[in-house]
PDB file of N, CA and C in Angstrom:
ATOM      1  N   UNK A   1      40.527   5.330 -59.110  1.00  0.00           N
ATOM      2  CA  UNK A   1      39.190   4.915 -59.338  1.00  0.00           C
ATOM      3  C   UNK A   1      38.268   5.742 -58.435  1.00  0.00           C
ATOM      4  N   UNK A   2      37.705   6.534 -59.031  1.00  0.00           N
ATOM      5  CA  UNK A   2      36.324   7.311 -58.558  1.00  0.00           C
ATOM      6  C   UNK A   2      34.860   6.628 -58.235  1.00  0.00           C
ATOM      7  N   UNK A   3      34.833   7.101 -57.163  1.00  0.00           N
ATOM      8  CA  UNK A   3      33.259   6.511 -56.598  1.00  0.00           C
ATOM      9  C   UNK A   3      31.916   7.389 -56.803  1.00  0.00           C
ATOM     10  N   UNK A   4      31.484   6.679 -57.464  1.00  0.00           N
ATOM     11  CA  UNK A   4      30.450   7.243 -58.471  1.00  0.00           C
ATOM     12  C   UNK A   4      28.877   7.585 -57.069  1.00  0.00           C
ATOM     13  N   UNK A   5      28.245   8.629 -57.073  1.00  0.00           N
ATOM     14  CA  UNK A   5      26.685   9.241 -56.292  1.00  0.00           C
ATOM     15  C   UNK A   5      26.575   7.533 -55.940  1.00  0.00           C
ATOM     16  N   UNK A   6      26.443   6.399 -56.901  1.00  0.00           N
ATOM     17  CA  UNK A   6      25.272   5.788 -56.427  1.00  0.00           C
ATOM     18  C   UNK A   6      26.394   4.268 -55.676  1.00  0.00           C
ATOM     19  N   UNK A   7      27.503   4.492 -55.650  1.00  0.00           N
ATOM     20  CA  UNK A   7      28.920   4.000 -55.174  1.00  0.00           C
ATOM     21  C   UNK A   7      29.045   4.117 -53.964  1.00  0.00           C
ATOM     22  N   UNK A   8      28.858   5.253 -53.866  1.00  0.00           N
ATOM     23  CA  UNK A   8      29.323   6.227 -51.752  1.00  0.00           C
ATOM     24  C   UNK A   8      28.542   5.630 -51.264  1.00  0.00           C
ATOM     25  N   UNK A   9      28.889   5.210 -50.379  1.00  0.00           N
ATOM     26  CA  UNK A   9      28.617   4.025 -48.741  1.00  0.00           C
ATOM     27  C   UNK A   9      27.365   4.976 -48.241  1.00  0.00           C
ATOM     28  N   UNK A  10      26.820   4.476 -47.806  1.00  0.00           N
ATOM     29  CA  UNK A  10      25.877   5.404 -47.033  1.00  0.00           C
ATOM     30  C   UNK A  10      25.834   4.970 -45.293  1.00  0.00           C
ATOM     31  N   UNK A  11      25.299   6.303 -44.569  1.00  0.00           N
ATOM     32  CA  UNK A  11      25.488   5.769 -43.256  1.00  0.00           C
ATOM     33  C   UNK A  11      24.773   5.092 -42.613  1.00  0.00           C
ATOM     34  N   UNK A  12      23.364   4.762 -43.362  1.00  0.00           N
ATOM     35  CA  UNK A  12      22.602   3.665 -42.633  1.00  0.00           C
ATOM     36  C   UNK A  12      22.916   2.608 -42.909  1.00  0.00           C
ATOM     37  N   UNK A  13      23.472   2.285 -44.238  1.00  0.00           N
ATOM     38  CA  UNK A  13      23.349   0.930 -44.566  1.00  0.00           C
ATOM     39  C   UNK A  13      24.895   0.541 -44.292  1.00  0.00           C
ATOM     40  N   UNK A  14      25.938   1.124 -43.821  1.00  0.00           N
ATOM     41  CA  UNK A  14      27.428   0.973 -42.963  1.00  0.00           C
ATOM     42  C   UNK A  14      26.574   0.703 -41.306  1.00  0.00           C
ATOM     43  N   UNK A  15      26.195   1.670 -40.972  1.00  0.00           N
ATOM     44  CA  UNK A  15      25.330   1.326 -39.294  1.00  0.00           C
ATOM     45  C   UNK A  15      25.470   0.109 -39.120  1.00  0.00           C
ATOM     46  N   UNK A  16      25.949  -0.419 -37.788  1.00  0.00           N
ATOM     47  CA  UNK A  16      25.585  -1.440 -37.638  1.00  0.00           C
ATOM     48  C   UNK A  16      24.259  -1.822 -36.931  1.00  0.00           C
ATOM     49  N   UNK A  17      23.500  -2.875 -37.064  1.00  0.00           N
ATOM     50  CA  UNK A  17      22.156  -3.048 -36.800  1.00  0.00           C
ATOM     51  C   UNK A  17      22.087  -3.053 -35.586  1.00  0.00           C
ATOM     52  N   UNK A  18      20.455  -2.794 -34.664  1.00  0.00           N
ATOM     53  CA  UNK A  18      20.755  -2.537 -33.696  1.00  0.00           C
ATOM     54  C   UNK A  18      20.451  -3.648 -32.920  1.00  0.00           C
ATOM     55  N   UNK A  19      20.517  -4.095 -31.931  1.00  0.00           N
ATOM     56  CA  UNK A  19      20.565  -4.819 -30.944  1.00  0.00           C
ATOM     57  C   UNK A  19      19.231  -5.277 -30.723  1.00  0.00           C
ATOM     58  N   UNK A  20      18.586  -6.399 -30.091  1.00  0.00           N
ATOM     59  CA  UNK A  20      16.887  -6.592 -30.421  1.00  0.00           C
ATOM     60  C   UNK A  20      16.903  -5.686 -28.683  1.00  0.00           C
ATOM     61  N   UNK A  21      18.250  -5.748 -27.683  1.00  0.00           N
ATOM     62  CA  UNK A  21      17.359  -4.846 -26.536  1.00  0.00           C
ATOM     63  C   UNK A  21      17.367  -3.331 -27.092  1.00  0.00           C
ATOM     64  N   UNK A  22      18.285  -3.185 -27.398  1.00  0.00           N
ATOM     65  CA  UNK A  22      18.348  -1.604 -28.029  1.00  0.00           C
ATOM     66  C   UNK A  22      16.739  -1.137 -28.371  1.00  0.00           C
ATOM     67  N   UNK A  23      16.135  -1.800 -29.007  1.00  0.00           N
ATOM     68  CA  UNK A  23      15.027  -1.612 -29.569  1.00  0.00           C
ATOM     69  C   UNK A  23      13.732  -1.689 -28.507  1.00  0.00           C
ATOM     70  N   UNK A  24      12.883  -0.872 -27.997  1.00  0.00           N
ATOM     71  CA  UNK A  24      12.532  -1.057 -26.786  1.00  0.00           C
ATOM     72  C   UNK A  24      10.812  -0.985 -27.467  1.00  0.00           C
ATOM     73  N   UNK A  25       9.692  -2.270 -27.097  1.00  0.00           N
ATOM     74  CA  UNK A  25       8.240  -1.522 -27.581  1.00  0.00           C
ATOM     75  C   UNK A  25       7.716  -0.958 -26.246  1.00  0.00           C
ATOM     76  N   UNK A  26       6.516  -1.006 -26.996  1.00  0.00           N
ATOM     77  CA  UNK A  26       5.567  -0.910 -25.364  1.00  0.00           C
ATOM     78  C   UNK A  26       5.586  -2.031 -23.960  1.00  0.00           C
ATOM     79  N   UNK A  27       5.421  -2.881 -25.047  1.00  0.00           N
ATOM     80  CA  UNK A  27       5.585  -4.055 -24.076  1.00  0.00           C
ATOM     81  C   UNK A  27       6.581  -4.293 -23.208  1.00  0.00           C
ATOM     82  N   UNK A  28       8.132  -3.731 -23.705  1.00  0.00           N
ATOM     83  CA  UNK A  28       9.237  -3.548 -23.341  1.00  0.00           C
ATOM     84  C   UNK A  28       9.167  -2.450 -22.010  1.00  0.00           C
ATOM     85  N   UNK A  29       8.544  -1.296 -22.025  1.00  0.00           N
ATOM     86  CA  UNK A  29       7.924  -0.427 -21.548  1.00  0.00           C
ATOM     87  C   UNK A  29       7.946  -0.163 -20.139  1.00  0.00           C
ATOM     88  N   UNK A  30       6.487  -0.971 -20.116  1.00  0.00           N
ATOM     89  CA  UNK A  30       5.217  -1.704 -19.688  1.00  0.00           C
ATOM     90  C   UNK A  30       5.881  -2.562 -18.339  1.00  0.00           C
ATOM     91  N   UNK A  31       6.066  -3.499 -18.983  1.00  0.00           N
ATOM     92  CA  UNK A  31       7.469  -4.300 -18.238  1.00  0.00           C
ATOM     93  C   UNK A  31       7.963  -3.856 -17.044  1.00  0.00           C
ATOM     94  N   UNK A  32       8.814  -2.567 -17.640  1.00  0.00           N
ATOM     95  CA  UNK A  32       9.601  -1.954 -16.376  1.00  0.00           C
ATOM     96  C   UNK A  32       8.888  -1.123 -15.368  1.00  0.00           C
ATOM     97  N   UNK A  33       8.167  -0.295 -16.065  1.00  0.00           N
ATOM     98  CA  UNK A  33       6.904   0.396 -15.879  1.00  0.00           C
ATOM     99  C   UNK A  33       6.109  -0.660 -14.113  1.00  0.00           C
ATOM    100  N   UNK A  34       5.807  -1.560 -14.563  1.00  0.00           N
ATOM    101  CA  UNK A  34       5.242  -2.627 -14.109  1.00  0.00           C
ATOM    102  C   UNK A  34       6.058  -2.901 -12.762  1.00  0.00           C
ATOM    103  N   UNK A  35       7.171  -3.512 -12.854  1.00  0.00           N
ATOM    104  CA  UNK A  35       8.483  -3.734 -11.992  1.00  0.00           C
ATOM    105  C   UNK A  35       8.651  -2.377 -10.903  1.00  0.00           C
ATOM    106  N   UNK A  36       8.564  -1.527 -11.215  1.00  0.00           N
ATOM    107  CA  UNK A  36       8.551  -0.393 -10.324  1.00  0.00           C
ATOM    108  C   UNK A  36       7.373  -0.152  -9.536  1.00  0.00           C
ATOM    109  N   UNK A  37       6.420  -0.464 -10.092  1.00  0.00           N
ATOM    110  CA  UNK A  37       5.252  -0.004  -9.461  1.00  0.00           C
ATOM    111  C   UNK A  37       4.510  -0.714  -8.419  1.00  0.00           C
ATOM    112  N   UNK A  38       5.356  -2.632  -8.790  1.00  0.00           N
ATOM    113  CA  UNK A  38       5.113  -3.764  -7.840  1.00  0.00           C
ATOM    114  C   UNK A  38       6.570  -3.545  -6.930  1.00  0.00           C
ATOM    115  N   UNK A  39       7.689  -2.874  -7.075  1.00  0.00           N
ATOM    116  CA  UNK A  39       8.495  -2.839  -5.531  1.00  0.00           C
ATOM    117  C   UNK A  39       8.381  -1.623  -5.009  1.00  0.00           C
ATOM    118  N   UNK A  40       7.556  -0.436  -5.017  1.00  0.00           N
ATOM    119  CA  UNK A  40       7.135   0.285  -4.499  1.00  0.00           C
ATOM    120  C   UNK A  40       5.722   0.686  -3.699  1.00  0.00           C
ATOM    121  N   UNK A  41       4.811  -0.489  -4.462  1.00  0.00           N
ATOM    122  CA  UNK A  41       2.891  -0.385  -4.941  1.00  0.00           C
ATOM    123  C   UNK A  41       2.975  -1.832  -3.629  1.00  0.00           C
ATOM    124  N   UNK A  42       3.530  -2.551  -3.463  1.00  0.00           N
ATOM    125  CA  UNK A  42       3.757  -3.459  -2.647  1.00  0.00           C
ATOM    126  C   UNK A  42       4.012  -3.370  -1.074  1.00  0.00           C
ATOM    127  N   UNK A  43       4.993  -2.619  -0.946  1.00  0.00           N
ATOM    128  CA  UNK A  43       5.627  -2.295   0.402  1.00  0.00           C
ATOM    129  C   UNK A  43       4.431  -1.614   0.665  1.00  0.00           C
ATOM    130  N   UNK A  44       4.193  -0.616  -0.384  1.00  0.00           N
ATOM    131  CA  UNK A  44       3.042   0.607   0.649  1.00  0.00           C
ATOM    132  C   UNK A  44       1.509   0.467   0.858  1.00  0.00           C
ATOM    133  N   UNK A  45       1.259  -0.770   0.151  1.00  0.00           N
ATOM    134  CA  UNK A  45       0.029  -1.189   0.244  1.00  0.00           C
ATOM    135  C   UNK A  45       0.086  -2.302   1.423  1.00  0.00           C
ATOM    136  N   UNK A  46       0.774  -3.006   1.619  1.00  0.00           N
ATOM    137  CA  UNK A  46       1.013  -3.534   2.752  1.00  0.00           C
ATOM    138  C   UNK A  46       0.852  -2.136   4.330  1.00  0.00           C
ATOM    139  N   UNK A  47       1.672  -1.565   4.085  1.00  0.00           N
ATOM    140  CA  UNK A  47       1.938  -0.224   5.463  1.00  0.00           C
ATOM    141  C   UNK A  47       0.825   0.201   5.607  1.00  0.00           C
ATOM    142  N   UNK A  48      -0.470   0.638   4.331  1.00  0.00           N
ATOM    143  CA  UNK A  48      -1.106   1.352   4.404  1.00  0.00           C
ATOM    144  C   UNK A  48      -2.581   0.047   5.037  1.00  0.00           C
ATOM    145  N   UNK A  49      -2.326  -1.058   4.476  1.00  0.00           N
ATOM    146  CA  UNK A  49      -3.490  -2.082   5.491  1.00  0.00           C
ATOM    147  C   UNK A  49      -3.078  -2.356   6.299  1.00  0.00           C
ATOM    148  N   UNK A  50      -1.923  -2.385   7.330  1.00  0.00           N
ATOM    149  CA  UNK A  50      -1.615  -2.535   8.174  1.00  0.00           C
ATOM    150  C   UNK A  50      -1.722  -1.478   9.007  1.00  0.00           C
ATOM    151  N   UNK A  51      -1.080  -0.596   8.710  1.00  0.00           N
ATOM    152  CA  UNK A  51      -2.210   0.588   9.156  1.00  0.00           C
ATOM    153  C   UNK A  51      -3.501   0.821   9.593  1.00  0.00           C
ATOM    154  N   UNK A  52      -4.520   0.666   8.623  1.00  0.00           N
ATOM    155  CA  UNK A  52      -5.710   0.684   8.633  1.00  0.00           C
ATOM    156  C   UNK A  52      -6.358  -0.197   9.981  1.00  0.00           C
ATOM    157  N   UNK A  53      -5.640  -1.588   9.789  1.00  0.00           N
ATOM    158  CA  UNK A  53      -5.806  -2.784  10.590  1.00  0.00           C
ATOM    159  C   UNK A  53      -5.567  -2.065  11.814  1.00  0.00           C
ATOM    160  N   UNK A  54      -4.187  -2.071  11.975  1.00  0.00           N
ATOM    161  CA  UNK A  54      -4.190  -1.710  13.732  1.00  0.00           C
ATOM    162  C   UNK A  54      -5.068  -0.624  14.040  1.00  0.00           C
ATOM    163  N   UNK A  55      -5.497   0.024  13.513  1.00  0.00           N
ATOM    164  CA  UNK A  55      -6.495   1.755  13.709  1.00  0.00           C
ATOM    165  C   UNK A  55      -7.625   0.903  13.988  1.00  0.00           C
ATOM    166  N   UNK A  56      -7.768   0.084  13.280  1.00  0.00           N
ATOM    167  CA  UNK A  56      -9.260  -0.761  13.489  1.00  0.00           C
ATOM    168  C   UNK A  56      -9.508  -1.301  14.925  1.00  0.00           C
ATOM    169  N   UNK A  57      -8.624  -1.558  15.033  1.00  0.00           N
ATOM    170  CA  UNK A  57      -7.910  -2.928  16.633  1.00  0.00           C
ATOM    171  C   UNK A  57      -8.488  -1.564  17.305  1.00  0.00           C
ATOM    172  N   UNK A  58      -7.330  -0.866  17.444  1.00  0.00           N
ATOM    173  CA  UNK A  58      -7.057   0.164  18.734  1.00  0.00           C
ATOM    174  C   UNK A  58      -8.788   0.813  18.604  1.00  0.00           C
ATOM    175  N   UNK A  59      -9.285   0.941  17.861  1.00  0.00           N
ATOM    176  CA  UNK A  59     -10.644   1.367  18.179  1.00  0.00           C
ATOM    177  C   UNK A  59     -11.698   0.906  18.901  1.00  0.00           C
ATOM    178  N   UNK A  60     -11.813  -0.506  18.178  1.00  0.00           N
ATOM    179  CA  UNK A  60     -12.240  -1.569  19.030  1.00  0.00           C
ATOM    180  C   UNK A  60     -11.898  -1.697  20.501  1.00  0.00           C
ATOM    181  N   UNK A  61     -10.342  -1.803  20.914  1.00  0.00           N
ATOM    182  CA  UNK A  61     -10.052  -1.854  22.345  1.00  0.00           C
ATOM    183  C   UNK A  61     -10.570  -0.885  22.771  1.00  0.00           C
ATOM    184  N   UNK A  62     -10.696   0.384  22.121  1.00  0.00           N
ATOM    185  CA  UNK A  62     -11.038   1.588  23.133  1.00  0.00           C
ATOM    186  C   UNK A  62     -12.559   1.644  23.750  1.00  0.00           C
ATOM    187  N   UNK A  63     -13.256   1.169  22.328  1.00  0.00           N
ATOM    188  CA  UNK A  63     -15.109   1.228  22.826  1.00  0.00           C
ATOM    189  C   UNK A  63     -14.980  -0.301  23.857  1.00  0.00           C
ATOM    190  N   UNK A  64     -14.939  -1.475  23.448  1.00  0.00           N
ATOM    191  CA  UNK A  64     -14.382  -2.153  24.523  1.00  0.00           C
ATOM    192  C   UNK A  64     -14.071  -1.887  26.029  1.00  0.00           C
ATOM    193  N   UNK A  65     -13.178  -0.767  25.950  1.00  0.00           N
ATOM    194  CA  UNK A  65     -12.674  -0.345  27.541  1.00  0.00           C
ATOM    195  C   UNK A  65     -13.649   0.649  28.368  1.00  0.00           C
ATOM    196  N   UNK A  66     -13.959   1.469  27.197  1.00  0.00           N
ATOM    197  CA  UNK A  66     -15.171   2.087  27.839  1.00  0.00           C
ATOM    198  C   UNK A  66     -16.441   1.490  28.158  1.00  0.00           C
ATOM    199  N   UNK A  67     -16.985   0.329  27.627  1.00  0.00           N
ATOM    200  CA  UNK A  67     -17.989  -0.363  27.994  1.00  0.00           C
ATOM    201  C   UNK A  67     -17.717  -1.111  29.060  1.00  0.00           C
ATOM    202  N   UNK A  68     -16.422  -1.375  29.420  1.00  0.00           N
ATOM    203  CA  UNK A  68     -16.197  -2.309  30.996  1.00  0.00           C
ATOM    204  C   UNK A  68     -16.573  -1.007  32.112  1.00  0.00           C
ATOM    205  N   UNK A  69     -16.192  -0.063  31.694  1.00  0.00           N
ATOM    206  CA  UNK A  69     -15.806   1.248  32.524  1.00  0.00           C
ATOM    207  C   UNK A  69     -17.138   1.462  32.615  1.00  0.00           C
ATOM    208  N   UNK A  70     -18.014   1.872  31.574  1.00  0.00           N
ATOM    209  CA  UNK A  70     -19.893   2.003  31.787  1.00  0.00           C
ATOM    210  C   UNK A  70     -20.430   1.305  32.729  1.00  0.00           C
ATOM    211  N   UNK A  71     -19.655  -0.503  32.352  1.00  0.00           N
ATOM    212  CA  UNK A  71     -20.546  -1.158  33.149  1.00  0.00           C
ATOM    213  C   UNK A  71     -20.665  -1.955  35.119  1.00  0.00           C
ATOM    214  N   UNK A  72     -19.072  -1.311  35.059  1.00  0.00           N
ATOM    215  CA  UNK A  72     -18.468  -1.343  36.604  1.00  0.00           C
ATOM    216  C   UNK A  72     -19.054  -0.177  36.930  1.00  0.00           C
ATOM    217  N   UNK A  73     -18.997   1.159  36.128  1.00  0.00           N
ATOM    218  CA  UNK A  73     -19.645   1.864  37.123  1.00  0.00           C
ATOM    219  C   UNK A  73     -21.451   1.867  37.109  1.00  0.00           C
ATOM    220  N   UNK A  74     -21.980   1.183  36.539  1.00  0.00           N
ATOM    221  CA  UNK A  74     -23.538   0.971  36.720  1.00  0.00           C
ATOM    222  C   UNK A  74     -23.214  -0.411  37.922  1.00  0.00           C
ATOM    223  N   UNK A  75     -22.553  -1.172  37.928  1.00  0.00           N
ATOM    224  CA  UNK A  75     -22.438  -1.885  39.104  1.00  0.00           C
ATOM    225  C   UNK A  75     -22.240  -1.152  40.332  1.00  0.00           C
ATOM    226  N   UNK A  76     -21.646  -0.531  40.283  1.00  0.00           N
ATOM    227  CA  UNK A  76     -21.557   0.337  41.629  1.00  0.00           C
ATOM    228  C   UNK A  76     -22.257   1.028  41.730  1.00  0.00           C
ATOM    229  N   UNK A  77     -23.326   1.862  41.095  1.00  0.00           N
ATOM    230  CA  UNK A  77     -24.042   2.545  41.879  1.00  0.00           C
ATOM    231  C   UNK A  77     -25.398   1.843  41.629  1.00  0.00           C
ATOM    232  N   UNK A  78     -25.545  -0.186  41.213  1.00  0.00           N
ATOM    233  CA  UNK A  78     -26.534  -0.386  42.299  1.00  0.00           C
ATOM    234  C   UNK A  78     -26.544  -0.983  42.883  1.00  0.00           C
ATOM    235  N   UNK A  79     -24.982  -1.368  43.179  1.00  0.00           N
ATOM    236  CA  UNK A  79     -24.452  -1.783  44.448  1.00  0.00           C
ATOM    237  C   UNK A  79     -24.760  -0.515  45.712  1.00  0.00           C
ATOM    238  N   UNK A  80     -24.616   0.290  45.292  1.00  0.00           N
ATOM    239  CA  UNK A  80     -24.817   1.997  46.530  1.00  0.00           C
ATOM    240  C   UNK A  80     -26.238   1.666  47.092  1.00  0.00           C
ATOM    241  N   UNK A  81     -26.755   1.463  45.738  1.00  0.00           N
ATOM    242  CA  UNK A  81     -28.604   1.546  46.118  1.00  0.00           C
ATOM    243  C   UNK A  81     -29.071   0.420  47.049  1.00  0.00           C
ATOM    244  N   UNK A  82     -28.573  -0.518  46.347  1.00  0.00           N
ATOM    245  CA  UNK A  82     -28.932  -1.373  47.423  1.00  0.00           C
ATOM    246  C   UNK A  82     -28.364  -1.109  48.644  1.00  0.00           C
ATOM    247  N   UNK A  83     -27.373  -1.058  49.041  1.00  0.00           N
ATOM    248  CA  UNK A  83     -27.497  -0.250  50.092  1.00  0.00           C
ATOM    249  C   UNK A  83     -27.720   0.654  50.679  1.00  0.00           C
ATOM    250  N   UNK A  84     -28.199   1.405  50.143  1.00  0.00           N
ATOM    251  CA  UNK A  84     -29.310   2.708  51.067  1.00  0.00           C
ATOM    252  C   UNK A  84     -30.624   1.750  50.855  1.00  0.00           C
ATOM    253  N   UNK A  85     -31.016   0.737  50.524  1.00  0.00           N
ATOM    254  CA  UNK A  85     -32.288   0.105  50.564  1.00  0.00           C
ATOM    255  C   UNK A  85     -32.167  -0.673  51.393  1.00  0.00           C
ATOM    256  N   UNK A  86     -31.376  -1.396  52.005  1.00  0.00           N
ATOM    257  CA  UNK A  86     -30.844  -2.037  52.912  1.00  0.00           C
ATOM    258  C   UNK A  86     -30.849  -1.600  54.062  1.00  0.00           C
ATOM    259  N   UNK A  87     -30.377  -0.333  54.330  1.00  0.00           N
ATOM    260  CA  UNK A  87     -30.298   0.855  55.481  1.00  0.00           C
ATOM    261  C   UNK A  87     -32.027   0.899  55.873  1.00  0.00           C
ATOM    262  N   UNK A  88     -32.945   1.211  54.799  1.00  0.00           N
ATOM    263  CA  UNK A  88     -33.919   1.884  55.569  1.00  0.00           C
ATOM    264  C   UNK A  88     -35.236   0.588  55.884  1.00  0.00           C
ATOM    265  N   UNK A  89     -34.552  -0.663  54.932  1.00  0.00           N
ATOM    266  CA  UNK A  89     -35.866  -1.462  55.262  1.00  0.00           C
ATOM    267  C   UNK A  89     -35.080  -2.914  56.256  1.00  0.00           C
TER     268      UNK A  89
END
């Protein structure tokens, strides 16, 4: 028995169907897309305000330290004065 053109199996319709993950949309995508970008986009956005933050701090302490430093030494020299005003009157 001969198998006639419209008889022969064909290979899509033998294929077996595919899998609903096999089949990937955008949304599917997107998804992973997404997942990568929050365990990488996460850590470094954290490092990078934390960063920022302490740069902020340490700046602050520094004008801070220099304004004690301005203002001990304007204490002392009119602490000096008064004493050379002291001396002559």
């Amino acid at each position: 028995m001969a198998l006639t053109n419209e008889e022969t199996p064909k290979n899509e319709e033998n294929a077996p169907p595919e899998s609903p993950k096999s089949q990937k949309d955008g949304w599917d995508r997107s998804d992973i897309v997404a997942k990568w970008v929050s365990a990488v986009g996460t850590p470094l956005v954290i490092g990078v305000g934390s960063w920022l933050i302490q740069k902020s701090i340490s700046e602050q302490s520094a004008q801070i330290q220099k304004s004690i430093a301005e203002q001990s030494l304007a204490k002392d020299y009119v602490g000096f004065a008064i004493n050379i005003v002291d001396r002559f009157f």
